[in-house]
Protein backbone atom coordinates (compact mmCIF):
# COMPACT_ATOMS: atom_id res chain seq x y z
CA UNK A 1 0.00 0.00 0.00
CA UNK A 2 1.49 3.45 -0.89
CA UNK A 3 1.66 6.22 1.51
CA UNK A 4 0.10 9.06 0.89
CA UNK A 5 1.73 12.54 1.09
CA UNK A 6 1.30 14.25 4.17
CA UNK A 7 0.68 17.92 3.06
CA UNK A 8 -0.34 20.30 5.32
CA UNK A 9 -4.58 20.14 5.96
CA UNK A 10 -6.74 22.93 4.80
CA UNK A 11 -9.40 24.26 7.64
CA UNK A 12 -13.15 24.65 5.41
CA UNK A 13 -14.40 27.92 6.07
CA UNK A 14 -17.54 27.19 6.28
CA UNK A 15 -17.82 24.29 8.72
CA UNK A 16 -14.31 24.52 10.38
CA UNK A 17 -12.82 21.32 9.37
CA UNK A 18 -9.96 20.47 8.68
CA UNK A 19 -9.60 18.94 4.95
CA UNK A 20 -6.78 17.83 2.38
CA UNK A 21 -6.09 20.06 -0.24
CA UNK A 22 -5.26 17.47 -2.67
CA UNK A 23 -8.67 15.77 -2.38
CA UNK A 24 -11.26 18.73 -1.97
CA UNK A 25 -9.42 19.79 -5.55
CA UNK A 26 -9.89 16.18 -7.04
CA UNK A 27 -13.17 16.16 -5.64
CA UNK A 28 -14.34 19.39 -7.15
CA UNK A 29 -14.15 20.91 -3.83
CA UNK A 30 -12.54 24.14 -4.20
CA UNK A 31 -13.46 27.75 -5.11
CA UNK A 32 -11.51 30.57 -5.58
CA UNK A 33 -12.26 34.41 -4.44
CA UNK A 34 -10.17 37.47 -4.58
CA UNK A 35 -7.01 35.29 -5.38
CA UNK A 36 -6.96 32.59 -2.58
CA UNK A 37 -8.30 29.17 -3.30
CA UNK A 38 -10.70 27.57 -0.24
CA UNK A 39 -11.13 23.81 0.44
CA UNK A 40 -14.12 22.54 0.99
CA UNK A 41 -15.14 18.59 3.21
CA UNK A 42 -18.10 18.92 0.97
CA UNK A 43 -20.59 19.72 -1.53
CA UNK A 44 -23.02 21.78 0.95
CA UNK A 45 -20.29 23.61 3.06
CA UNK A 46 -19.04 25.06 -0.84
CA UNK A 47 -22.70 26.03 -2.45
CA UNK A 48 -22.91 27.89 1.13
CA UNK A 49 -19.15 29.29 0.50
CA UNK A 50 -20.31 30.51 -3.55
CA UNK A 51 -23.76 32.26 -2.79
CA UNK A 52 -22.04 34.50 -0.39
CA UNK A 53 -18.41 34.41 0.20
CA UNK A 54 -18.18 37.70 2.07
CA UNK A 55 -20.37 36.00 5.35
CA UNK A 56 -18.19 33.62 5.31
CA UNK A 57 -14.97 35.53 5.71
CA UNK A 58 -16.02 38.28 7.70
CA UNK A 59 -14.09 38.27 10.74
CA UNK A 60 -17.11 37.88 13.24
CA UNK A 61 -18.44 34.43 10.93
CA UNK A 62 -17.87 31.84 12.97
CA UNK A 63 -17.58 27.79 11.05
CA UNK A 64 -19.71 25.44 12.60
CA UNK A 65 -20.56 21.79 11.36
């Protein structure tokens, strides 16, 4: 069995946890705004991320699951 790479984890803005980069981006799981690409655990925590970005990174949002 091959071992996978251990990059470092991505945190999901949305929900808080903590995701690999390489598979949110194989997965479709990533967006991009204002030059920074997010990671995303899954298909609900990015639609929330797309419709309104700005919630989501204003500094009193806080990620819950």
């Amino acid at each position: 069995m091959q071992e996978l790479d251990m990059a470092p984890l991505a945190t999901d803005p949305v929900c808080g946890m903590e995701v690999s980069p390489e598979v949110a981006a194989a997965q479709g799981l990533t967006s991009e705004h204002e030059g920074t690409t997010y990671h995303f655990c899954g298909r609900g925590c990015k639609l929330d991320f797309d419709e309104d970005p700005g919630r989501v990174l204003s500094p009193d949002y806080t990620p819950s699951m």
